[in-house]
C-alpha atoms as a PDB file:
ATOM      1  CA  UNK A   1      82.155 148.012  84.424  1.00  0.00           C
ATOM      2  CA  UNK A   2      79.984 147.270  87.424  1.00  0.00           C
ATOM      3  CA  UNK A   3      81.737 145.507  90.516  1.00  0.00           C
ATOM      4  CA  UNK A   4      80.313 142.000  89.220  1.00  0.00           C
ATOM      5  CA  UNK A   5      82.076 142.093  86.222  1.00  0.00           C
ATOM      6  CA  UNK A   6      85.183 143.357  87.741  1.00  0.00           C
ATOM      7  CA  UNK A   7      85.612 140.246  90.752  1.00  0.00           C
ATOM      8  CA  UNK A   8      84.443 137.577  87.239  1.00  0.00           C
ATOM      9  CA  UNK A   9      87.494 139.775  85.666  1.00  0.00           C
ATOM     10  CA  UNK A  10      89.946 138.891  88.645  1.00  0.00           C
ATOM     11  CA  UNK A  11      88.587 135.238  89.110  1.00  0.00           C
ATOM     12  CA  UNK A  12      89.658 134.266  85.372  1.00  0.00           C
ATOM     13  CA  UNK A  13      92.452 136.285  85.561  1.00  0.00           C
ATOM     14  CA  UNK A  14      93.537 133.536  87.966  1.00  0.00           C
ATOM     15  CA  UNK A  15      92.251 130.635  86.415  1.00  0.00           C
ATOM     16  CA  UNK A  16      94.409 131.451  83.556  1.00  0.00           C
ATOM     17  CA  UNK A  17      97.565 131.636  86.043  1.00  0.00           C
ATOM     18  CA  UNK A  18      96.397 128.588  87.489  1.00  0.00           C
ATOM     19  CA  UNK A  19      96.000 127.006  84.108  1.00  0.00           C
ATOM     20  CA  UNK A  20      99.102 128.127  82.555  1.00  0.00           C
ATOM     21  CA  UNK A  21     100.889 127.115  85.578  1.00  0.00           C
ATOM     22  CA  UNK A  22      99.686 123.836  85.477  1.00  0.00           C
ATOM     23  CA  UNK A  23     100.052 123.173  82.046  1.00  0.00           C
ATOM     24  CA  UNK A  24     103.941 123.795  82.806  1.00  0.00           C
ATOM     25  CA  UNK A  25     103.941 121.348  85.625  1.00  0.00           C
ATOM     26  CA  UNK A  26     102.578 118.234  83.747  1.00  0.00           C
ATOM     27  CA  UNK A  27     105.041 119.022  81.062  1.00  0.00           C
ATOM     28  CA  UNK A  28     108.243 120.011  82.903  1.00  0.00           C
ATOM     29  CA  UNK A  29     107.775 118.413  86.098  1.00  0.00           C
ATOM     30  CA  UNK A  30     106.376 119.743  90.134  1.00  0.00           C
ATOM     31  CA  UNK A  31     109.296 120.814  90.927  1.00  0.00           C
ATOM     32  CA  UNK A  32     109.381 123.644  87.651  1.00  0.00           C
ATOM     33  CA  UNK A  33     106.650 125.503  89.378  1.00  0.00           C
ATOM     34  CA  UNK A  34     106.879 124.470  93.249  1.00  0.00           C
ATOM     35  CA  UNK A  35     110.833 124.021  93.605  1.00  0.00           C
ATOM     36  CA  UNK A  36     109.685 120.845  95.532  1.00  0.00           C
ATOM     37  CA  UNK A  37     111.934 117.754  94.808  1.00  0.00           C
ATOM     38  CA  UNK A  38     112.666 114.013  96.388  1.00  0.00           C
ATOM     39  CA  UNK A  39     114.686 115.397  99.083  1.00  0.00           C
ATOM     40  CA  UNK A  40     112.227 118.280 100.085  1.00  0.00           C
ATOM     41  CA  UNK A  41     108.719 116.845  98.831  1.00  0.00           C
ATOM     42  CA  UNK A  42     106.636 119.222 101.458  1.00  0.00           C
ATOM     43  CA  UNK A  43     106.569 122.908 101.352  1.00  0.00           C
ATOM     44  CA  UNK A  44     104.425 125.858 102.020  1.00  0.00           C
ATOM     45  CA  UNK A  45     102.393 124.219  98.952  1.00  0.00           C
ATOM     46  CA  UNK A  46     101.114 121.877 101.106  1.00  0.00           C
ATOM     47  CA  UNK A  47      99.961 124.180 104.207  1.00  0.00           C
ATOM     48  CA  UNK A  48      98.485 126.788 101.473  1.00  0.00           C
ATOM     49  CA  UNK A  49      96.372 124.246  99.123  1.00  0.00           C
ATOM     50  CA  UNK A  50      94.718 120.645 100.323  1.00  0.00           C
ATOM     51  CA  UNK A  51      94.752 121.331 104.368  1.00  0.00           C
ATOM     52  CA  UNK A  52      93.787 124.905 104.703  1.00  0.00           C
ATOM     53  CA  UNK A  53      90.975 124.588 101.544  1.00  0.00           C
ATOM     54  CA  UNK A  54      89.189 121.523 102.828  1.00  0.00           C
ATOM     55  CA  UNK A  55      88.853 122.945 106.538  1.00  0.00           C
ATOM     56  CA  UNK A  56      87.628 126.151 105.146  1.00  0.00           C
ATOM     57  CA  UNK A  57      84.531 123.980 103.017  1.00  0.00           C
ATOM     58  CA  UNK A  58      83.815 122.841 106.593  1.00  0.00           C
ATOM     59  CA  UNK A  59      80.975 124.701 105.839  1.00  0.00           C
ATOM     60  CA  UNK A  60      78.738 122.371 103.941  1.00  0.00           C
ATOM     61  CA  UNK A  61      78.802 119.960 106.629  1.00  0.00           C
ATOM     62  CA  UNK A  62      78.432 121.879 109.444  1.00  0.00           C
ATOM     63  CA  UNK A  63      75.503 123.876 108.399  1.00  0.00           C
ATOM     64  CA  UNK A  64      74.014 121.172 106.890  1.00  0.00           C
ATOM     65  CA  UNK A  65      74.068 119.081 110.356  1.00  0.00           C
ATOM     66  CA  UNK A  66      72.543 122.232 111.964  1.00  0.00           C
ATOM     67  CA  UNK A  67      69.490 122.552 109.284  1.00  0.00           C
ATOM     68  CA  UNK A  68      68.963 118.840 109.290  1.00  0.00           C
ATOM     69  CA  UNK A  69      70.201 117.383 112.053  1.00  0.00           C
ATOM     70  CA  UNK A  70      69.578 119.641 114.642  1.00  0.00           C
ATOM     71  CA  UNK A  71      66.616 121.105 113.091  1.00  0.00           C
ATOM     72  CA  UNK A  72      67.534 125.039 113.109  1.00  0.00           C
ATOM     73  CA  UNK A  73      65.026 126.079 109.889  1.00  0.00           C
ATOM     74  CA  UNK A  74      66.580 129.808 110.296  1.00  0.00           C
ATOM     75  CA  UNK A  75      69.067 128.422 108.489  1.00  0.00           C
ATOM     76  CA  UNK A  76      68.307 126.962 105.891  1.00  0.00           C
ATOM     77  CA  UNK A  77      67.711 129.355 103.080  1.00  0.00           C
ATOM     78  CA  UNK A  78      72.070 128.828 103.502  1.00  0.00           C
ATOM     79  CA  UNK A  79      72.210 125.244 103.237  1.00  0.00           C
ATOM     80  CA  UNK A  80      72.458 125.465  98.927  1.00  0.00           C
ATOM     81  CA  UNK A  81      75.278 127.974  99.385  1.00  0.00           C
ATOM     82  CA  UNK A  82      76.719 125.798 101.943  1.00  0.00           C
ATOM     83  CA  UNK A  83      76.788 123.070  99.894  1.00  0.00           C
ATOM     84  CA  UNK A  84      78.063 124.240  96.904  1.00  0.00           C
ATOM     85  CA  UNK A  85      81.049 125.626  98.419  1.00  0.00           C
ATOM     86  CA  UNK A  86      81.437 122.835 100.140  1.00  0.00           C
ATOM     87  CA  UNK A  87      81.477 121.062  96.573  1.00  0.00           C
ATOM     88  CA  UNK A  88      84.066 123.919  95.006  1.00  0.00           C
ATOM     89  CA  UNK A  89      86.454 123.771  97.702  1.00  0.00           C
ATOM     90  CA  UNK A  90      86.517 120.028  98.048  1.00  0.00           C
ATOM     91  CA  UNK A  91      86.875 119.777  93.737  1.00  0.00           C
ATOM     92  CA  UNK A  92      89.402 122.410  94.386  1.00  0.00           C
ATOM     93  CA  UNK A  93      91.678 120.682  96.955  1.00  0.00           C
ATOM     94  CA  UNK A  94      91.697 117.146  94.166  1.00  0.00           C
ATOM     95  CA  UNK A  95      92.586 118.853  92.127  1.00  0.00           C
ATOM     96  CA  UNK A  96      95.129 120.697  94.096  1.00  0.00           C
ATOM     97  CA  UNK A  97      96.015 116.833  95.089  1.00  0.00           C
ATOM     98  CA  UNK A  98      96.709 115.702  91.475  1.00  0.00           C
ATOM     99  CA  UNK A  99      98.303 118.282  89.858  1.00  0.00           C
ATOM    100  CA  UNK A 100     101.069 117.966  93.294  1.00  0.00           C
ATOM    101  CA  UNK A 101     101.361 113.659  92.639  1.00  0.00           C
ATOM    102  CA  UNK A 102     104.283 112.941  91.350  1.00  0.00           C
ATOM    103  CA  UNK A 103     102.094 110.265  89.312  1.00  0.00           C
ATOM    104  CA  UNK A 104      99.119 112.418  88.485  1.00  0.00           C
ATOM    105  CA  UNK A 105      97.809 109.528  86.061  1.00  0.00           C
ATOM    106  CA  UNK A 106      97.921 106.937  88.943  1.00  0.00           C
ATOM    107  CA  UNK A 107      95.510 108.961  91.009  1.00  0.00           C
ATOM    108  CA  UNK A 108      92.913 106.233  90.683  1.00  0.00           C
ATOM    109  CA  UNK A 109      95.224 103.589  92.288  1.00  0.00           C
ATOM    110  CA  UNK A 110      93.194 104.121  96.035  1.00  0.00           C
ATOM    111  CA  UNK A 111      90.156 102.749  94.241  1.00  0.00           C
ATOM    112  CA  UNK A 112      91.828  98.891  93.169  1.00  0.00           C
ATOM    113  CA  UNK A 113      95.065  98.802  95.350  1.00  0.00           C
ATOM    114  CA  UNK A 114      93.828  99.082  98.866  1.00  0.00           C
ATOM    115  CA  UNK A 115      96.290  99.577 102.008  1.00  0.00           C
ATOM    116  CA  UNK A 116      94.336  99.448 105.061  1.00  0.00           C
ATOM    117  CA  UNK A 117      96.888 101.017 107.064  1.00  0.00           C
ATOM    118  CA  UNK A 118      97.861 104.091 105.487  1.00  0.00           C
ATOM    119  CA  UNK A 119      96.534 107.267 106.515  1.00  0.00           C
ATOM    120  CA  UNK A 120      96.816 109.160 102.875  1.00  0.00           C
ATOM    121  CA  UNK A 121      94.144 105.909 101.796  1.00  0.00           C
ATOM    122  CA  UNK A 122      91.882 107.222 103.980  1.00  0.00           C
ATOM    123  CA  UNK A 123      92.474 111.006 103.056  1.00  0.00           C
ATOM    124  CA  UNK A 124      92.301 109.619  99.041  1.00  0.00           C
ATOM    125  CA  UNK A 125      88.847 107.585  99.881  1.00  0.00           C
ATOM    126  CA  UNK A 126      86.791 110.299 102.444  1.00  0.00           C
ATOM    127  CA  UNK A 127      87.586 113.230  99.433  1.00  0.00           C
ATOM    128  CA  UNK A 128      86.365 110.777  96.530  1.00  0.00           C
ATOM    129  CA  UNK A 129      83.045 109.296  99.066  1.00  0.00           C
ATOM    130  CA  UNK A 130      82.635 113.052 100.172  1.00  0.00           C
ATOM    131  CA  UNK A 131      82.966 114.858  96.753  1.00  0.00           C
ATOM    132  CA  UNK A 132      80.151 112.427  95.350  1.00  0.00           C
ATOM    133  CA  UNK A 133      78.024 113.111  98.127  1.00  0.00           C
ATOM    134  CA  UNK A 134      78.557 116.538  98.172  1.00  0.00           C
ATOM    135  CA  UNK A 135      77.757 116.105  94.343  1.00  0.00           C
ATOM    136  CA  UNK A 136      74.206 114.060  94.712  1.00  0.00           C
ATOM    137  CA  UNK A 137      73.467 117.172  97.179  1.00  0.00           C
ATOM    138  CA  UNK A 138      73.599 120.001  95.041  1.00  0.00           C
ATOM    139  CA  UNK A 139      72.753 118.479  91.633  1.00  0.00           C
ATOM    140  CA  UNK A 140      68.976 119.264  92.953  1.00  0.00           C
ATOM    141  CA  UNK A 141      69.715 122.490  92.318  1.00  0.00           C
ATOM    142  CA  UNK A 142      70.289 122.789  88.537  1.00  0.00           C
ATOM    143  CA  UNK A 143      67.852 120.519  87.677  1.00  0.00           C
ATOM    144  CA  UNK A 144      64.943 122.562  88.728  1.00  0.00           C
ATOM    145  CA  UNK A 145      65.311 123.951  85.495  1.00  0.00           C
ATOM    146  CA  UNK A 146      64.487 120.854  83.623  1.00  0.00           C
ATOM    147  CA  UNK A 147      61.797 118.992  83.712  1.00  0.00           C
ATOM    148  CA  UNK A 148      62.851 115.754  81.992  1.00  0.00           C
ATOM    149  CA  UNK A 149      64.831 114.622  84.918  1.00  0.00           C
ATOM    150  CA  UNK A 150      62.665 115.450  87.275  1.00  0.00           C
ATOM    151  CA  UNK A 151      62.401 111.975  88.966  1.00  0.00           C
ATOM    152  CA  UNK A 152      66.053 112.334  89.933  1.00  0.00           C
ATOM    153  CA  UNK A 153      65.557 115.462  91.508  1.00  0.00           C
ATOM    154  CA  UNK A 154      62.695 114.147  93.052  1.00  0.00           C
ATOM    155  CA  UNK A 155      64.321 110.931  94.455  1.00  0.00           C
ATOM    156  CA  UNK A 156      67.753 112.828  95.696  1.00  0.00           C
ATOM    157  CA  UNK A 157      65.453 115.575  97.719  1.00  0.00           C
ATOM    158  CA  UNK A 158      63.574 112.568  99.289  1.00  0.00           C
ATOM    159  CA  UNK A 159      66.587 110.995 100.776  1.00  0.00           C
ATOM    160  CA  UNK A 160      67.999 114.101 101.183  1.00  0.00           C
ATOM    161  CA  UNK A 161      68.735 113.360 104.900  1.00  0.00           C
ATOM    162  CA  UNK A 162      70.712 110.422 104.339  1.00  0.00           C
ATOM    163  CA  UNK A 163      73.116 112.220 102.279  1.00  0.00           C
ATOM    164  CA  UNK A 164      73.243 114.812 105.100  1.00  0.00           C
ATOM    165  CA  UNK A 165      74.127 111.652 107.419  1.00  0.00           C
ATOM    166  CA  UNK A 166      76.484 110.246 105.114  1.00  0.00           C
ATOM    167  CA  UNK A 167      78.358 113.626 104.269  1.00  0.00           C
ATOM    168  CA  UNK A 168      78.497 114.405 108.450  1.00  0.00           C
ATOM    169  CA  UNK A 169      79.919 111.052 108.581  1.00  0.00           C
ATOM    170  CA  UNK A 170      82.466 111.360 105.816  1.00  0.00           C
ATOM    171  CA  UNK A 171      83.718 114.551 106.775  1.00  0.00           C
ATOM    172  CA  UNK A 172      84.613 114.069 109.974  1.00  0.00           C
ATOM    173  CA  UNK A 173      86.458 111.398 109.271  1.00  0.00           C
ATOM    174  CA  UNK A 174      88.428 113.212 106.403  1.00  0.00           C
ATOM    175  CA  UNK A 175      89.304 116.294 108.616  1.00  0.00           C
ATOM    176  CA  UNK A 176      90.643 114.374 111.709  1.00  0.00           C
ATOM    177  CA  UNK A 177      92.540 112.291 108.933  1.00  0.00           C
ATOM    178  CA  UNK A 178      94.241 115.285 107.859  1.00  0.00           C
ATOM    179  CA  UNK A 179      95.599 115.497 111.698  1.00  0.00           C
ATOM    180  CA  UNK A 180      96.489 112.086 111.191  1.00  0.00           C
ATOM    181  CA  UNK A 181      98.680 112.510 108.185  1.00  0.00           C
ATOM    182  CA  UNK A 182     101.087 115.321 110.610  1.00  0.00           C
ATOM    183  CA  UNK A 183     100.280 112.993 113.916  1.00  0.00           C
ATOM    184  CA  UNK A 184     102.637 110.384 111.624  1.00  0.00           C
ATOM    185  CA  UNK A 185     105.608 112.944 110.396  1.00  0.00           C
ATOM    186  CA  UNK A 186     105.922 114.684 113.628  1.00  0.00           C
ATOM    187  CA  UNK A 187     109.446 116.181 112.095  1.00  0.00           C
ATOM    188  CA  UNK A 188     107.381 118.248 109.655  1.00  0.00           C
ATOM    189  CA  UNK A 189     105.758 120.237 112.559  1.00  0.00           C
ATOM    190  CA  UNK A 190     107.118 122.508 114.990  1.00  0.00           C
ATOM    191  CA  UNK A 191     107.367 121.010 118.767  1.00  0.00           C
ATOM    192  CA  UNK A 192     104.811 123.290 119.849  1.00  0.00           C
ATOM    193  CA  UNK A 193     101.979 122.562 117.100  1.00  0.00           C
ATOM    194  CA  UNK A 194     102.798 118.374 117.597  1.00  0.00           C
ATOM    195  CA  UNK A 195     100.208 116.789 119.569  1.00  0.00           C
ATOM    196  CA  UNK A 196      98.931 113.848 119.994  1.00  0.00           C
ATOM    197  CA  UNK A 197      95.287 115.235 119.600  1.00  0.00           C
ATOM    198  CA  UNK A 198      95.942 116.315 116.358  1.00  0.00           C
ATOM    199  CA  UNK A 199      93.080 114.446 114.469  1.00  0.00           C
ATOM    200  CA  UNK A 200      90.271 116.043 117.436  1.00  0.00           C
ATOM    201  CA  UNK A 201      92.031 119.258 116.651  1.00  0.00           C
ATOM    202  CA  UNK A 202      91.907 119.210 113.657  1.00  0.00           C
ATOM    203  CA  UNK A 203      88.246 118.549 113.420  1.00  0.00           C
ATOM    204  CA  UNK A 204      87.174 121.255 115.348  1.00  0.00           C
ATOM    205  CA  UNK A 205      89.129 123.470 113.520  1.00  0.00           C
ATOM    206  CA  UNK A 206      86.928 122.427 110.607  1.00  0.00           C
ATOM    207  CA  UNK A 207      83.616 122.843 112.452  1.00  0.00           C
ATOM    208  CA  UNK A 208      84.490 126.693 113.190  1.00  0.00           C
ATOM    209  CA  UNK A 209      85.734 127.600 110.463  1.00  0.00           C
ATOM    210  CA  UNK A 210      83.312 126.469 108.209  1.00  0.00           C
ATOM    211  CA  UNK A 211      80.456 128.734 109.487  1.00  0.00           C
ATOM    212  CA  UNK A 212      82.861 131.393 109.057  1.00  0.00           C
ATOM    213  CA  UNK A 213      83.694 130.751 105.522  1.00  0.00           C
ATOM    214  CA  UNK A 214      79.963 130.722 104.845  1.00  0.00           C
ATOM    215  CA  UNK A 215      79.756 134.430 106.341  1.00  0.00           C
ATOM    216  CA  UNK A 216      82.632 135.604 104.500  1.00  0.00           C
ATOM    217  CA  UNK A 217      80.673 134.390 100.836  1.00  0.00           C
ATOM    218  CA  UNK A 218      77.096 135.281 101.654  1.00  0.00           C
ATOM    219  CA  UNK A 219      79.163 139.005 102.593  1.00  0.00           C
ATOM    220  CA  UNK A 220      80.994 139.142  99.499  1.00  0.00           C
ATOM    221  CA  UNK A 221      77.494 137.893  97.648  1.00  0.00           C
ATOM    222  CA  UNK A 222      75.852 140.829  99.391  1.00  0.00           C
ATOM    223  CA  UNK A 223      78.533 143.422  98.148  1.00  0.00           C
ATOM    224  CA  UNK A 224      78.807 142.072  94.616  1.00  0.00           C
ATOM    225  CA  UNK A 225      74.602 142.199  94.299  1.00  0.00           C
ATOM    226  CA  UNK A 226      73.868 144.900  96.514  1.00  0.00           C
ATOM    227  CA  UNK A 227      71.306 142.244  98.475  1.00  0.00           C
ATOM    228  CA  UNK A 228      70.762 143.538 102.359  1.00  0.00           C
ATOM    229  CA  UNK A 229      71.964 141.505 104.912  1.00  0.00           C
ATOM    230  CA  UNK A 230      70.435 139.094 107.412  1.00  0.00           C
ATOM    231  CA  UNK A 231      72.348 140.028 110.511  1.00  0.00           C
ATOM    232  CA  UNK A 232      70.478 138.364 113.074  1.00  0.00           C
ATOM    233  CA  UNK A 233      71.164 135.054 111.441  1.00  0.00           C
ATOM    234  CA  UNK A 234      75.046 135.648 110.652  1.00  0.00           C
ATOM    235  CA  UNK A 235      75.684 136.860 113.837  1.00  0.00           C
ATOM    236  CA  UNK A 236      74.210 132.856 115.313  1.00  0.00           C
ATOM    237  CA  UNK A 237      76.549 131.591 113.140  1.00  0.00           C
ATOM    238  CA  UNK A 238      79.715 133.752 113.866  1.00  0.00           C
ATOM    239  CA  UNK A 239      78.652 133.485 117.402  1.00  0.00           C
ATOM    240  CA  UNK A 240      78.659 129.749 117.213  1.00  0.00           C
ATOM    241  CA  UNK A 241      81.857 129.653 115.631  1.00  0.00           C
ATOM    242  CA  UNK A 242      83.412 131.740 118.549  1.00  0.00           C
ATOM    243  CA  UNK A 243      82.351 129.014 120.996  1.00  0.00           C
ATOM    244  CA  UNK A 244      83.837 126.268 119.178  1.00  0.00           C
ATOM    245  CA  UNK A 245      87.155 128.350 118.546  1.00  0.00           C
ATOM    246  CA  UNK A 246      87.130 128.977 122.549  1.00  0.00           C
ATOM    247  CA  UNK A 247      86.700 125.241 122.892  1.00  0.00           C
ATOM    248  CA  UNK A 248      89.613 124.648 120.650  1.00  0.00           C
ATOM    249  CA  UNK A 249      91.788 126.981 122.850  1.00  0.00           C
ATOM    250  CA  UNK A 250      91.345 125.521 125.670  1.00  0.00           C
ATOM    251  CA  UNK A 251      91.807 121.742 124.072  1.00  0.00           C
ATOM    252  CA  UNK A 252      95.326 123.398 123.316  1.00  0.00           C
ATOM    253  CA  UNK A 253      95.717 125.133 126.923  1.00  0.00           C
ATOM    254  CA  UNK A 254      95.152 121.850 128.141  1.00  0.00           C
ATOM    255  CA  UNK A 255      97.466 119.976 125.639  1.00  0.00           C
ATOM    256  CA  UNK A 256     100.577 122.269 126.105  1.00  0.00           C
ATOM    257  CA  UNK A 257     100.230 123.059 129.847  1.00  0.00           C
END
């Protein structure tokens, strides 16, 4: 068994753990599989699924704002794995979101029963805008196999850069809402991690980690397929990320001190 079959081995060896473990928790309840409940609804479920996923699929818009926005063309032979992690972690983390509701079969509610001032509306909205961006981005993709929807493929790859603008957009509202959602339970967080900058941090979290994530799957891509490496062009990325981490510690320098 070559090393490609083996990681497909592991990966459904999870996804039938995941499935059997969600199976049990739409028929016996969350707290059967989380030992979450009313009186402690937030756990290290929460810090290990939605939050951490969605930063790391920073990716897809980040690198896409660098190929398109900012016009860097060494990058772009990325932007389709970019965006299709992007895509997989973001259809990860709702799912993530409705297997943890309490409600799972209410999860549509954000679409008809709006309330303006809630920060989880906002979360519930940017993931559903984001997803079908992310969505109309990729699709491209899998339909250059086929030629009987080829005018779709053609239209989406035309506007192509308004999708970019609109998923740059969306994004960065959804990860300095997730900053928002701790910035209003301040007794979930440790004194020292409670700021008011939250959302800003949060954010730029997102934009270095992102580029990172990408690295870590065009690696294990590399391993799995025995494909040689474009160092040069990691190496912009990873260095870019270590600016924007540096800029993040010294947003918190500045914060605590």
């Amino acid at each position: 068994m070559n090393r490609v079959n083996i990681f497909k081995s592991i990966l459904w060896a999870i996804t039938g753990v995941a499935i059997a473990f969600g199976m049990t928790r739409m028929l016996f309840g969350l707290g059967s599989v989380s030992n979450l409940s009313d009186a402690t609804p937030w756990g290290i479920w929460k810090g290990l699924n939605v939050v951490p996923g969605i930063a790391l699929a920073g990716g897809g818009f980040v690198v896409t704002a660098i190929i398109y926005i900012m016009r860097r063309e060494e990058f772009h032979r990325y932007a389709k794995v970019s965006v299709l992690l992007a895509f997989l972690g973001y259809l990860t983390a709702a799912t993530a979101l409705v297997v943890e509701l309490g409600l799972p079969w209410m999860v549509w509610h954000p679409i008809i029963y709006w309330q303006h001032h809630s920060a989880l509306f906002e979360i519930s909205w940017c993931v559903m805008l984001y997803l079908t961006v992310l969505f109309l981005e990729f699709i491209p993709v899998p339909l250059e196999e086929t030629g009987r929807l080829a005018g779709i493929r053609k239209f989406l790859t035309k506007y192509k850069i308004v999708l970019v603008f609109l998923g740059v957009m969306i994004s960065t509202l959804h990860q300095s809402s997730l900053g928002t959602l701790f910035l209003i339970i301040p007794e979930k967080l440790h004194p020292l991690w409670y700021s008011s900058l939250l959302p800003i941090l949060f954010f730029v979290s997102a934009v270095a980690t992102g580029p990172l994530m990408l690295i870590l799957a065009v690696l294990t891509i590399s391993h799995l397929y025995r494909k040689p490496l474009e160092n040069d062009i990691l190496s912009k990325l990873g260095f870019a990320s270590m600016i924007v981490l540096a800029i993040y510690g010294l947003i918190r320098l500045i914060d605590i001190g």
